[in-house]
Protein backbone atom coordinates (compact mmCIF):
# COMPACT_ATOMS: atom_id res chain seq x y z
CA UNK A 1 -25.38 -21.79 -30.10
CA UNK A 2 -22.67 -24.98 -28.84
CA UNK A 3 -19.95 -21.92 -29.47
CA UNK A 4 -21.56 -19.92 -27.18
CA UNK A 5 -22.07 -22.90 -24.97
CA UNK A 6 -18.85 -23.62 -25.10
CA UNK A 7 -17.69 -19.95 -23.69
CA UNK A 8 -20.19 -19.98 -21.34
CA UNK A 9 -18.22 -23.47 -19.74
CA UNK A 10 -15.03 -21.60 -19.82
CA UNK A 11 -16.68 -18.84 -17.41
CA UNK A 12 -17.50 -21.58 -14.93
CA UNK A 13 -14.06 -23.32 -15.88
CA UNK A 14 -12.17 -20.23 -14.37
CA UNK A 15 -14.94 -19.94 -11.24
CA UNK A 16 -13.78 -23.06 -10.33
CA UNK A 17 -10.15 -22.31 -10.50
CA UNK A 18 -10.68 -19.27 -8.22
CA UNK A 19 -8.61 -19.01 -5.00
CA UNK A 20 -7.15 -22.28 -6.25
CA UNK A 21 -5.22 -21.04 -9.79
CA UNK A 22 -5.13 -17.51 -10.17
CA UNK A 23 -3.63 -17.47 -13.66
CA UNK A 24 -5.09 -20.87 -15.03
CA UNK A 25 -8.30 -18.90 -14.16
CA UNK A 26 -7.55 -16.42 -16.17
CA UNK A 27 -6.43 -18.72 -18.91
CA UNK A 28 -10.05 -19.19 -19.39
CA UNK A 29 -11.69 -16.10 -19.25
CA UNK A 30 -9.31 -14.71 -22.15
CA UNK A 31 -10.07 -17.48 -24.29
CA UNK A 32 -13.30 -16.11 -24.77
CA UNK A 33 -13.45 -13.91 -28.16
CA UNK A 34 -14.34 -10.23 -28.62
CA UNK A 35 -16.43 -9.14 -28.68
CA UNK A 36 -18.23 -10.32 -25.05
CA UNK A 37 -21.47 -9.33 -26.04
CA UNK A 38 -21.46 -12.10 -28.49
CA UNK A 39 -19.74 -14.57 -27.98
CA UNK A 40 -21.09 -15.45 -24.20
CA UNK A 41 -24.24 -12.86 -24.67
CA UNK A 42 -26.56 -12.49 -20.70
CA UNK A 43 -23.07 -13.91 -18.99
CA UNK A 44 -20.86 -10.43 -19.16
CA UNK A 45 -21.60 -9.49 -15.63
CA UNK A 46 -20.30 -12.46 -14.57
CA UNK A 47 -17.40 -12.61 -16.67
CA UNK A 48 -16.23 -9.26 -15.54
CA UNK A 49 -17.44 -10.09 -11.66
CA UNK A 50 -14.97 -13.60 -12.29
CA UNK A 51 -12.21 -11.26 -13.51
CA UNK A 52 -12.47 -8.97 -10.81
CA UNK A 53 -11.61 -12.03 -8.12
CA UNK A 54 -9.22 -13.00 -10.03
CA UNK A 55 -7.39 -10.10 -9.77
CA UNK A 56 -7.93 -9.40 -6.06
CA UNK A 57 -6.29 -13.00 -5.82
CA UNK A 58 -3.05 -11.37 -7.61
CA UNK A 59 -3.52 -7.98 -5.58
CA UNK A 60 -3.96 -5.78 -8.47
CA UNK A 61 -5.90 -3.30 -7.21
CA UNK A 62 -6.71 -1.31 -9.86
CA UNK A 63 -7.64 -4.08 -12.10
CA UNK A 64 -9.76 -5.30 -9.27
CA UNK A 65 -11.58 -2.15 -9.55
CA UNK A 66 -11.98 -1.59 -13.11
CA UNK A 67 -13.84 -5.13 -13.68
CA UNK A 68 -15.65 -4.16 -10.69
CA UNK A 69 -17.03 -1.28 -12.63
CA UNK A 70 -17.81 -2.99 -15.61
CA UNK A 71 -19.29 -6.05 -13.90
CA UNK A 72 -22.09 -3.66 -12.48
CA UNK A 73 -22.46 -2.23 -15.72
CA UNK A 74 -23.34 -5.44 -17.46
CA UNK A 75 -25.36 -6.73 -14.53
CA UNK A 76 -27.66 -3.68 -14.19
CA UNK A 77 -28.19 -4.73 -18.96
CA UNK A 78 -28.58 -8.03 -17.99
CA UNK A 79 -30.79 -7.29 -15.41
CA UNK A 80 -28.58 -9.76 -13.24
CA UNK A 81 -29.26 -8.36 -9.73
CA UNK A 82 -27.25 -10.66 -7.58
CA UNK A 83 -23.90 -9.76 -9.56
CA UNK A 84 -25.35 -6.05 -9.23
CA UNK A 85 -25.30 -6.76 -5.17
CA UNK A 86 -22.21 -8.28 -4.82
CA UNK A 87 -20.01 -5.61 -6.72
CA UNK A 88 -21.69 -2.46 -5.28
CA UNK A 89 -20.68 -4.28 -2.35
CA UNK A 90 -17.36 -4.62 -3.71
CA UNK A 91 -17.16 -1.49 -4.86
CA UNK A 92 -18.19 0.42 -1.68
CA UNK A 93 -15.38 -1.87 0.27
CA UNK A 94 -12.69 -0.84 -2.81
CA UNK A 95 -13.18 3.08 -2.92
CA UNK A 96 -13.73 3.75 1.40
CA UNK A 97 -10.56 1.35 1.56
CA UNK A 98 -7.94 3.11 -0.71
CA UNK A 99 -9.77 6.64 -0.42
CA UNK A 100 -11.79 7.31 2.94
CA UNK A 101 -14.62 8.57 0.48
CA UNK A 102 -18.18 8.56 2.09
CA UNK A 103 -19.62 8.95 -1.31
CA UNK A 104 -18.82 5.44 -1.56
CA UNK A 105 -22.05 4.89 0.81
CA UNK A 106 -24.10 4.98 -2.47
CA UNK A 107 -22.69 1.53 -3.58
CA UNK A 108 -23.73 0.12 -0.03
CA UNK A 109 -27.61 1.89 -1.00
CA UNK A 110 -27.33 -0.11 -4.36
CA UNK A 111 -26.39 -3.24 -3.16
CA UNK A 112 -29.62 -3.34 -0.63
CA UNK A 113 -31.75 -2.60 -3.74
CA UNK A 114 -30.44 -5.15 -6.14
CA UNK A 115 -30.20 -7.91 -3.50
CA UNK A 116 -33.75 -6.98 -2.52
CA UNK A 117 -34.26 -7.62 -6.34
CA UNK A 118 -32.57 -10.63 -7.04
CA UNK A 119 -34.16 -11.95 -3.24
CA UNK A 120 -31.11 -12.70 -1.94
CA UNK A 121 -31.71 -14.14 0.98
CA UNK A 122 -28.66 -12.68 3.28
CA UNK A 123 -28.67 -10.09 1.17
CA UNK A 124 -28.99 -7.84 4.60
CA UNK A 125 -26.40 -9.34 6.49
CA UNK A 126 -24.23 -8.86 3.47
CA UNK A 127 -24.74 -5.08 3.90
CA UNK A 128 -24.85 -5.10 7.47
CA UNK A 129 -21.16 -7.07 7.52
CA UNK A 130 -19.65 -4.51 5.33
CA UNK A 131 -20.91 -1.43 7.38
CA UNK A 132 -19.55 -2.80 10.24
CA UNK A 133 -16.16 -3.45 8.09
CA UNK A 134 -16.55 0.28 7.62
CA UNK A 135 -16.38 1.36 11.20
CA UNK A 136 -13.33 -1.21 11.60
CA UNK A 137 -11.42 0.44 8.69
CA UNK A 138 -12.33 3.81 10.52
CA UNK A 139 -10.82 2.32 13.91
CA UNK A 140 -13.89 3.31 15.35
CA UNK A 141 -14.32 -0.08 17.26
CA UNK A 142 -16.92 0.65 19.68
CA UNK A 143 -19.16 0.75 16.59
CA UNK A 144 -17.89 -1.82 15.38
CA UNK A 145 -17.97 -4.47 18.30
CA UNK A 146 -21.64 -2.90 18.53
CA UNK A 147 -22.96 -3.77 15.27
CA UNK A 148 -21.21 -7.61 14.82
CA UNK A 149 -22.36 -8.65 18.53
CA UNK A 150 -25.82 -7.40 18.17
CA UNK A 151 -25.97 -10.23 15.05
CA UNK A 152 -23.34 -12.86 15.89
CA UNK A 153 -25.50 -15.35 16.67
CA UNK A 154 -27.60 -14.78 13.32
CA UNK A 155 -23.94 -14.96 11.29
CA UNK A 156 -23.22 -18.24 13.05
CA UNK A 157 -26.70 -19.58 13.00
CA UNK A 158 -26.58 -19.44 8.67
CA UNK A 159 -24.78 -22.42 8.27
CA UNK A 160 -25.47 -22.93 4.49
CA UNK A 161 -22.48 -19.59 4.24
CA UNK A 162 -19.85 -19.78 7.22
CA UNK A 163 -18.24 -16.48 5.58
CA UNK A 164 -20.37 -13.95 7.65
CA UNK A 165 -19.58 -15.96 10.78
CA UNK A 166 -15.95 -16.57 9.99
CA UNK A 167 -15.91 -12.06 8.70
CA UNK A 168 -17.39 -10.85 12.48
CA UNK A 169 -14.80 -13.51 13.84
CA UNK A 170 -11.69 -11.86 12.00
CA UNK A 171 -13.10 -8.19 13.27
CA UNK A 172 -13.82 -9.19 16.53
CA UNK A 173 -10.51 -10.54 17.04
CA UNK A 174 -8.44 -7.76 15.38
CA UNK A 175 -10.13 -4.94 17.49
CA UNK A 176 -9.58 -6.80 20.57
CA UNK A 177 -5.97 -7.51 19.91
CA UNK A 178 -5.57 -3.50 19.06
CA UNK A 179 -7.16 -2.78 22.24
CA UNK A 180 -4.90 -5.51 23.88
CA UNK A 181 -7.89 -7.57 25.26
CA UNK A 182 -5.95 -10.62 25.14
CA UNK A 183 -8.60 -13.09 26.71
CA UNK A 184 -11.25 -11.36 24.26
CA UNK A 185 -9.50 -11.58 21.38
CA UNK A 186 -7.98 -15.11 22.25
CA UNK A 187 -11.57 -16.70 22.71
CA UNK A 188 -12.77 -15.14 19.30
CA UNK A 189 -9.43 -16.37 17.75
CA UNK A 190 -10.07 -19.63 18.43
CA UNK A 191 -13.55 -19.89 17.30
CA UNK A 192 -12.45 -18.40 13.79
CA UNK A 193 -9.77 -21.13 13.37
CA UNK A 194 -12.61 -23.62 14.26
CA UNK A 195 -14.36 -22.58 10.71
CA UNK A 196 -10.73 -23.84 8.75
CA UNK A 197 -11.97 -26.82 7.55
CA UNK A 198 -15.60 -25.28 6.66
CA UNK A 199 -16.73 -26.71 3.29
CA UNK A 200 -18.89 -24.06 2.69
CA UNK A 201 -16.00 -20.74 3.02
CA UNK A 202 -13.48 -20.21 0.50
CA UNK A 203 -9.80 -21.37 1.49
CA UNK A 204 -7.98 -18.42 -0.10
CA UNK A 205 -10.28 -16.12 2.41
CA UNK A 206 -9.40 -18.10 5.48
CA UNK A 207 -6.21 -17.75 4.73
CA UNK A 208 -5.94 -14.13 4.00
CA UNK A 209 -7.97 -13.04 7.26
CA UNK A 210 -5.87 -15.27 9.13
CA UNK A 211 -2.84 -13.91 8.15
CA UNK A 212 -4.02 -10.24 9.09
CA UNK A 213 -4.94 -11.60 12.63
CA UNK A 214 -1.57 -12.92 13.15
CA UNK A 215 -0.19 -10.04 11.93
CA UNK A 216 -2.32 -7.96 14.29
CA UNK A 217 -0.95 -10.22 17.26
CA UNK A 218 2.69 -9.86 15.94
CA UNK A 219 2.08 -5.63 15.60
CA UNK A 220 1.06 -5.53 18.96
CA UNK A 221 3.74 -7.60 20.71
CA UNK A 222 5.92 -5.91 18.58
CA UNK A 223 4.65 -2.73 20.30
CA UNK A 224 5.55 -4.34 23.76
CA UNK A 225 9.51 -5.27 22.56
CA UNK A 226 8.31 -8.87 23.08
CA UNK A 227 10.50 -10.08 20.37
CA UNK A 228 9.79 -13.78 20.97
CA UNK A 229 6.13 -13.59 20.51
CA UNK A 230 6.49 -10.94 17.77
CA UNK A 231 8.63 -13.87 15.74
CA UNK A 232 5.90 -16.37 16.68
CA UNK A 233 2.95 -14.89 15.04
CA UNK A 234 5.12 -13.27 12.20
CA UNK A 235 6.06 -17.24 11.24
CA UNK A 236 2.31 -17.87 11.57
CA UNK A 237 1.51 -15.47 9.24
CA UNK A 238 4.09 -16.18 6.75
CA UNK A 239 2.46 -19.71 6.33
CA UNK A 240 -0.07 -17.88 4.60
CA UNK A 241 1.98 -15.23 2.67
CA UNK A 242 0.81 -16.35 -0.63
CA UNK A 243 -2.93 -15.36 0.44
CA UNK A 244 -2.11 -12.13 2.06
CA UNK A 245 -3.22 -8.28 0.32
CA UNK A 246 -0.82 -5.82 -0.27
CA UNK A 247 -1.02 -3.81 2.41
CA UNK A 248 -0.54 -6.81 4.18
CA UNK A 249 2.27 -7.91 2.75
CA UNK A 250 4.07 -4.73 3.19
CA UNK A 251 3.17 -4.57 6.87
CA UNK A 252 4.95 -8.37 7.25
CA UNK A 253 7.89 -7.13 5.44
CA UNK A 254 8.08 -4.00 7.72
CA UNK A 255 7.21 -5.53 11.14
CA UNK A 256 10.01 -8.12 10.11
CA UNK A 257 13.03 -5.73 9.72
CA UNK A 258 11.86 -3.75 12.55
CA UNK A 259 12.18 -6.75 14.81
CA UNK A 260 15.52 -8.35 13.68
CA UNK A 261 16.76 -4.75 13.90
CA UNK A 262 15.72 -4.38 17.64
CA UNK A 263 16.70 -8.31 18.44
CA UNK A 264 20.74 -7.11 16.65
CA UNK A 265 20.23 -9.15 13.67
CA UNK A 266 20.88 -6.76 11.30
CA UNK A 267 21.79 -9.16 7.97
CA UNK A 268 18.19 -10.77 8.56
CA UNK A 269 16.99 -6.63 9.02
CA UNK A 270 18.10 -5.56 5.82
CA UNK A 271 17.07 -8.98 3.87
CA UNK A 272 13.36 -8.02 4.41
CA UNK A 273 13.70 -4.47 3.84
CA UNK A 274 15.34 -5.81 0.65
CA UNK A 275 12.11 -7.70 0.27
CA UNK A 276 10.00 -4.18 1.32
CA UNK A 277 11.85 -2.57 -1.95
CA UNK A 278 11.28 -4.95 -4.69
CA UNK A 279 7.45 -5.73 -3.37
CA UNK A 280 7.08 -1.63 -3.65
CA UNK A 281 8.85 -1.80 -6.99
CA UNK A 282 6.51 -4.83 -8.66
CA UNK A 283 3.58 -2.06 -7.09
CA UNK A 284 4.68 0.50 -8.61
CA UNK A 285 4.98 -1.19 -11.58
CA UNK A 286 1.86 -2.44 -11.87
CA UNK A 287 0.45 1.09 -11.02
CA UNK A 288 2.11 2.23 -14.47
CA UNK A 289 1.34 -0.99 -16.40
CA UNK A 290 -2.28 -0.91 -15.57
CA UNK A 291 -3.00 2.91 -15.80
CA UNK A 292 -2.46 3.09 -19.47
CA UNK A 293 -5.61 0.83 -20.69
CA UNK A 294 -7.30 1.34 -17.68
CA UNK A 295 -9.89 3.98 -18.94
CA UNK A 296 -10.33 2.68 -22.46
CA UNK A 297 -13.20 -0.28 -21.78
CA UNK A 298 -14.82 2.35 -19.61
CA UNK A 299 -14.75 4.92 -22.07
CA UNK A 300 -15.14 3.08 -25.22
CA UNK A 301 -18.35 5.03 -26.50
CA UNK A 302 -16.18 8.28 -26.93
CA UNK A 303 -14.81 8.63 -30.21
CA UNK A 304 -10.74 8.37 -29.55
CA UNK A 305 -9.83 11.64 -30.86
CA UNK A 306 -12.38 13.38 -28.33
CA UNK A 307 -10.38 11.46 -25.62
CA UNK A 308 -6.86 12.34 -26.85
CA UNK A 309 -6.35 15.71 -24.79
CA UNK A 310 -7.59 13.92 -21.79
CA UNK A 311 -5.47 10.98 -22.17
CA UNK A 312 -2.33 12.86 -22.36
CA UNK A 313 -3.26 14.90 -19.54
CA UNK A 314 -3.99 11.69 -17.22
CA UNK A 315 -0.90 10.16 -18.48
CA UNK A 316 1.14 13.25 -17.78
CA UNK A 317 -0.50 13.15 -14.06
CA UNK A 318 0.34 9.48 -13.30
CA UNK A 319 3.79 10.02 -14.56
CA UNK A 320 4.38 12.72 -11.84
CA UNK A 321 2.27 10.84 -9.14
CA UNK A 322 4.52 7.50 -9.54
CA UNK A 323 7.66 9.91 -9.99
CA UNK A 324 6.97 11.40 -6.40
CA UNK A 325 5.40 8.11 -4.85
CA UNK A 326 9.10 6.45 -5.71
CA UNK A 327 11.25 9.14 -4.99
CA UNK A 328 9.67 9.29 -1.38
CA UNK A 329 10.19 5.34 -0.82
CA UNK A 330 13.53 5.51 -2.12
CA UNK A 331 14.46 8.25 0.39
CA UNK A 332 13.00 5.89 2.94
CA UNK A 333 14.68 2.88 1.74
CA UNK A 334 18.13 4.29 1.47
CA UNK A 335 17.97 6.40 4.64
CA UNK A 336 16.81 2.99 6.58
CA UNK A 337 19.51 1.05 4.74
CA UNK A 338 22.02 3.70 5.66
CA UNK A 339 20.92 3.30 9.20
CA UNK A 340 21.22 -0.14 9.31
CA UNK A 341 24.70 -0.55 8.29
CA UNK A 342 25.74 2.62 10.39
CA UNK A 343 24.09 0.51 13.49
CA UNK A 344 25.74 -2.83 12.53
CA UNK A 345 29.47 -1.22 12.41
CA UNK A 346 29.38 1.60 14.85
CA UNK A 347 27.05 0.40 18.06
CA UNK A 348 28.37 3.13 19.82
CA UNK A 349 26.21 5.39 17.42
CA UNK A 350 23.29 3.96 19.20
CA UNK A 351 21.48 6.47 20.35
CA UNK A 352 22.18 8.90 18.13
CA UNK A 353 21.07 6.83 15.50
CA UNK A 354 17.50 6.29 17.37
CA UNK A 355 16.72 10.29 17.44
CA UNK A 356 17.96 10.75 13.92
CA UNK A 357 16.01 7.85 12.94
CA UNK A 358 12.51 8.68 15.19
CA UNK A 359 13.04 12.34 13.76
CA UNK A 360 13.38 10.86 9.94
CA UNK A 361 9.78 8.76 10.92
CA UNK A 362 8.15 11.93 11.03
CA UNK A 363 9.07 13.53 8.03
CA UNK A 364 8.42 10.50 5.83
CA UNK A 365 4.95 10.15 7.80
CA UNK A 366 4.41 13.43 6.72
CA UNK A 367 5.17 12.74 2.70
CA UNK A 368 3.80 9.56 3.16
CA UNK A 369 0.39 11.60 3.90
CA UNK A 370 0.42 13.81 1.29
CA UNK A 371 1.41 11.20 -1.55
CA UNK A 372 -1.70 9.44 -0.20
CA UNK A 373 -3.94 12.37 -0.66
CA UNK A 374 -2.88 12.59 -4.34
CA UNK A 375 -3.55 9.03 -4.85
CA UNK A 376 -6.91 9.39 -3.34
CA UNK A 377 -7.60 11.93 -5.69
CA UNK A 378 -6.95 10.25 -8.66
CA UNK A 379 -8.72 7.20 -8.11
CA UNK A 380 -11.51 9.87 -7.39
CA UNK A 381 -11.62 11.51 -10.58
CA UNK A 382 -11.07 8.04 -12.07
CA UNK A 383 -14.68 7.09 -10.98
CA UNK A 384 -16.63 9.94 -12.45
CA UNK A 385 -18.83 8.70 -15.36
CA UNK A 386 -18.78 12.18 -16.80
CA UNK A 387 -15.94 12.26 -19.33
CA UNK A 388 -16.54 16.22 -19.81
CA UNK A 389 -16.74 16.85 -16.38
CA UNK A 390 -13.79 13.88 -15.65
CA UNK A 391 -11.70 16.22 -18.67
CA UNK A 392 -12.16 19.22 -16.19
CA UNK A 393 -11.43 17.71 -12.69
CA UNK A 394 -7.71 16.32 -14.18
CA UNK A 395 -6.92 19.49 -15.93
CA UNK A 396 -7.95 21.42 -12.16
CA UNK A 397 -5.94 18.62 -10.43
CA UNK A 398 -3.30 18.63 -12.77
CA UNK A 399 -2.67 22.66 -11.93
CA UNK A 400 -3.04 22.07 -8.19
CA UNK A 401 0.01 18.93 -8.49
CA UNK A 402 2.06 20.79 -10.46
CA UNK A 403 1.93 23.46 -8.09
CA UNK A 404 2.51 21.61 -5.24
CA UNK A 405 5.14 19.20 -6.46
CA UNK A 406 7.24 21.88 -7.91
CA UNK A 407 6.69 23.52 -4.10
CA UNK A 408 7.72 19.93 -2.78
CA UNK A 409 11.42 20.09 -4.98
CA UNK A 410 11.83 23.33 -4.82
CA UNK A 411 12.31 22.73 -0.81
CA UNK A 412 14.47 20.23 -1.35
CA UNK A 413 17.72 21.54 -3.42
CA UNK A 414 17.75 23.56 0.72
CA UNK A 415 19.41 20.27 1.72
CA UNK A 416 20.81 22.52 4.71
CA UNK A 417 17.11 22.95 5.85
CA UNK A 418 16.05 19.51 5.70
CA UNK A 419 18.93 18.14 7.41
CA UNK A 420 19.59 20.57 9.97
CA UNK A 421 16.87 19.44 12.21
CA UNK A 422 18.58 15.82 12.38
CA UNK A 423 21.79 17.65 14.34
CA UNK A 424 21.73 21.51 15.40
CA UNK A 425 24.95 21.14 17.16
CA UNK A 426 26.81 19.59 14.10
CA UNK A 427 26.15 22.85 12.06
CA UNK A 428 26.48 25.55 14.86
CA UNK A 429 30.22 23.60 15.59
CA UNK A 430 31.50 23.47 11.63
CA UNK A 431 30.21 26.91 11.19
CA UNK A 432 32.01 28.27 13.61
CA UNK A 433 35.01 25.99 13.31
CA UNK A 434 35.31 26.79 9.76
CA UNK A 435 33.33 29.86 8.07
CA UNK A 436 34.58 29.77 5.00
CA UNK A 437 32.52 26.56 3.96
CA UNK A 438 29.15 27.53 1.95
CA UNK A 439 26.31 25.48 2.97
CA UNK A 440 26.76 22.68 0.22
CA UNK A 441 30.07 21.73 1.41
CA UNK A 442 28.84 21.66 5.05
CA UNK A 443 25.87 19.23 3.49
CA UNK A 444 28.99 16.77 2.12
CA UNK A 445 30.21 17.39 5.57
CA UNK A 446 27.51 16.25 7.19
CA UNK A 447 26.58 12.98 4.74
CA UNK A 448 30.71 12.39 5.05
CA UNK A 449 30.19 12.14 8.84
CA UNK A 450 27.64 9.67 9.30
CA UNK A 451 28.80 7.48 6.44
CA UNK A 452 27.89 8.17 3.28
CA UNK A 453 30.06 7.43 0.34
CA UNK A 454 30.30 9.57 -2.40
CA UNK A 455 28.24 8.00 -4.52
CA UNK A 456 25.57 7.76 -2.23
CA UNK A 457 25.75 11.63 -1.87
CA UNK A 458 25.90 12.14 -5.47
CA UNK A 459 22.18 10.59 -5.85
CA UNK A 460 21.03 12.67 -3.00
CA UNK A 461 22.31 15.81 -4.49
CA UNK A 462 21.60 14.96 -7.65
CA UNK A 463 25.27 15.39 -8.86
CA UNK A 464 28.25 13.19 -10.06
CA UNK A 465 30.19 11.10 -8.21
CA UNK A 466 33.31 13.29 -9.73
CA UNK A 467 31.97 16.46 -8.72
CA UNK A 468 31.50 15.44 -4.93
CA UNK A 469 35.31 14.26 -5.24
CA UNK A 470 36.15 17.68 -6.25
CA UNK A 471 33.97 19.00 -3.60
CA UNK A 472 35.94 17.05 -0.98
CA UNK A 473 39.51 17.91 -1.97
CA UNK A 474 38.32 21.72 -1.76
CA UNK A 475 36.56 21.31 1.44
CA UNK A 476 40.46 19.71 2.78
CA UNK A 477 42.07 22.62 1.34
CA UNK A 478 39.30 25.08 3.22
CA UNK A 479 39.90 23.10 6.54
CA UNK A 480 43.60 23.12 6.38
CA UNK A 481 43.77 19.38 6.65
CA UNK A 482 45.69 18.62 3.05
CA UNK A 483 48.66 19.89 5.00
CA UNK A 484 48.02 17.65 7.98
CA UNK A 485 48.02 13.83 7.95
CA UNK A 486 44.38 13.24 8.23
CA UNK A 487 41.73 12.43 6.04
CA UNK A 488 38.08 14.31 6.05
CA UNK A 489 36.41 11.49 7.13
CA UNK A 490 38.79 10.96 10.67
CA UNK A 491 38.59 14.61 11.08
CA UNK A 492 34.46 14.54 11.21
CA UNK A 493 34.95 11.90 13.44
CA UNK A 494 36.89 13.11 15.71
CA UNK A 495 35.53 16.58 15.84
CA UNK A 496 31.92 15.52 16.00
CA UNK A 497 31.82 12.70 17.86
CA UNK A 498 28.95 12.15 19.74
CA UNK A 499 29.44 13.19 23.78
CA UNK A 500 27.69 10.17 24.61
């Protein structure tokens, strides 16, 4: 019994070092011998519920999720009906956040029950708060404003928990600032940063909803080309960078390289979309790390070799999904990168660089879109309980990707097509100029003329360096110019240099 005692102190040991000491916290918890059940026996829940925090604190999502799971498992044995609340709660937040699913409304129908149960208190504003948070994540702020108004005074009236006060604060201010109600969103700024000092609301949670308002602020002047005010609240919210989510991270890292790009301070420009690249690397990474146990303590009834065919198949699907997810950001990153240093040593290229570059927007929007469909699927079929009918929706889904991604490469060996849109007149000129080019020298053409070198075109056609240096001296010999003193790259320049 003073063994399990003693685990039981290391679950309040790591409570305590929550928001404070992510990874001491941790320290703790994995102290704690398997198997749970035993060695801290009516205290799972909140081990797993602990763990869960924890990993929110380190923005690992999926992690985040998975203890979610299990923490409501163990709660619901252990009859522990406040833990129960708070991570169908969580849970409802986690899967309407990353997948727009309204079936996640059943989590919101537990948590009313179990708090009811455990007599929780603000059990209902806890509920109420989150469907409001729903509305906000659905921009639907009319809805929003509606529901946190009608209660405002009761959040700010329960002073033994400042969070619901300081929550409708954040909300209140971020919808304002979208819908550029300055004085609105000013006054309810102000009374959010009053609750900083608040003994009764978590620091790291201050923190991370302040830095969201600030970056809200810095979005929207960003919006206006105020540059000055953009910087302002972007340095405000990089005081609490440690404390921000990923999604807010990787808005700060994007707002910041647009606005050193528009102010002409490119070095600074590319330095955070240096930053963007390794923070979507360490993601993706941590995608891959965390997807291979991921479904073992959920599944851990089944007898392994039942499990084998589905585990390959899963593994085969995330393998493809992260394979597509990076391919598309590293198009983005190298195009943008390519842009930038175009921009910093040809400023005539201005404005040609601002259609190609408002064109390119769209059509990573548009991949963008679709990778987050297949992610939202996933973490879909992830949730079913059902490990037969689970089996079933990844083999169906696994069809439906392969189909489409093979659709998705298949498009893209046309280089031609994908790059034609960028410049019609480019292609109409060299065609006619010079017919006997085939469409994959009139690609190097076109990469050649706005800068690439040729390694840089090797990786987007998937070739070697060698073989593009080939390419070249044949595409002199079709144009004539290896008997003229001038190389391919002044040629393209001269011939296609932009009117204006």
């Amino acid at each position: 019994m003073q063994a399990q005692n003693n685990y039981e102190r290391l679950i309040d040991s790591a409570n305590n070092h929550v928001g404070g000491n992510a990874l001491k916290a941790l320290q703790f918890l994995d102290s704690i011998p398997n198997p749970l059940e035993k060695s801290i026996d009516g205290n799972v829940a909140d081990y797993y519920s602990i763990k869960a925090l924890i990993h929110d604190e380190l923005n690992q999502r999926a992690e985040v999720y998975k203890n979610n799971l299990l923490a409501l498992k163990y709660a619901k044995i252990e009859k522990n009906y406040q833990v129960a609340g708070d991570t169908s709660l969580e849970l409802f937040a986690n899967i309407y956040i990353v997948y727009e699913d309204t079936t996640a409304y059943s989590y919101l129908e537990q948590a009313k029950k179990y708090y009811e149960l455990s007599g929780y208190k603000n059990g209902n504003l806890e509920v109420e708060l989150i469907e409001a948070y729903a509305h906000f994540l659905d921009g639907k702020i009319d809805e929003c404003n509606g529901l946190l108004l009608r209660k405002l005074d009761v959040y700010k009236n329960t002073k033994d928990d400042a969070y619901f006060y300081m929550f409708a604060l954040y909300m209140l201010t971020s919808n304002y600032v979208y819908l550029d109600n300055l004085e609105e969103a000013n006054k309810y700024y102000e009374n959010f940063k009053s609750l900083e000092n608040n003994s009764t609301i978590d620091s790291y949670n201050y923190s991370s909803f302040d830095a969201n308002i600030n970056l809200s602020y810095a979005e929207l002047f960003y919006k206006k080309k105020q540059i000055d005010s953009t910087l302002f609240y972007l340095s405000q919210a990089e005081i609490n960078r440690k404390s921000m989510a990923d999604d807010a991270l990787e808005t700060y890292f994007i707002i910041s390289s647009k606005v050193y790009s528009l102010s002409g301070k490119i070095d600074k420009s590319k330095t955070y979309l240096d930053s963007l690249r390794i923070f979507q690397e360490d993601m993706f990474k941590n995608v891959i790390d965390v997807s291979y146990h991921i479904n073992s303590p959920l599944l851990k009834e089944e007898p392994l070799q039942k499990n084998e065919d589905f585990l390959d198949i899963f593994g085969i699907l995330l393998i493809c999904l992260i394979s597509i997810i990076s391919f598309a950001y590293f198009m983005y990153y190298k195009e943008q990168r390519q842009k930038l240093s175009h921009l910093s040593n040809q400023t005539e290229n201005l404005t040609y660089l601002k259609s190609n570059n408002e064109k390119l927007a769209v059509k990573v929007q548009g991949l963008e879109d679709y990778i987050s469909q297949l992610k939202q699927k996933v973490k879909a079929i992830a949730t079913i309980d059902d490990v037969v009918l689970q089996r079933e929706k990844i083999k169906d889904f696994y069809k439906e990707l392969h189909l489409s991604s093979t659709t998705l490469l298949e498009e893209s060996k046309n280089h031609l097509e994908l790059v034609n849109n960028f410049d019609m007149d480019f292609f109409k000129k060299i065609k006619k100029l010079h017919p006997k080019l085939n469409d994959s020298e009139i690609i190097i053409c076109y990469y050649v003329s706005v800068g690439f070198k040729n390694k840089e075109i090797a990786v987007f056609l998937n070739t070697s360096i060698r073989a593009i240096e080939s390419k070249r001296y044949r595409i002199t010999k079709k144009m004539g110019l290896n008997k003229q003193e001038i190389t391919l790259v002044d040629y393209l320049t001269q011939t296609f240099k932009d009117p204006n």
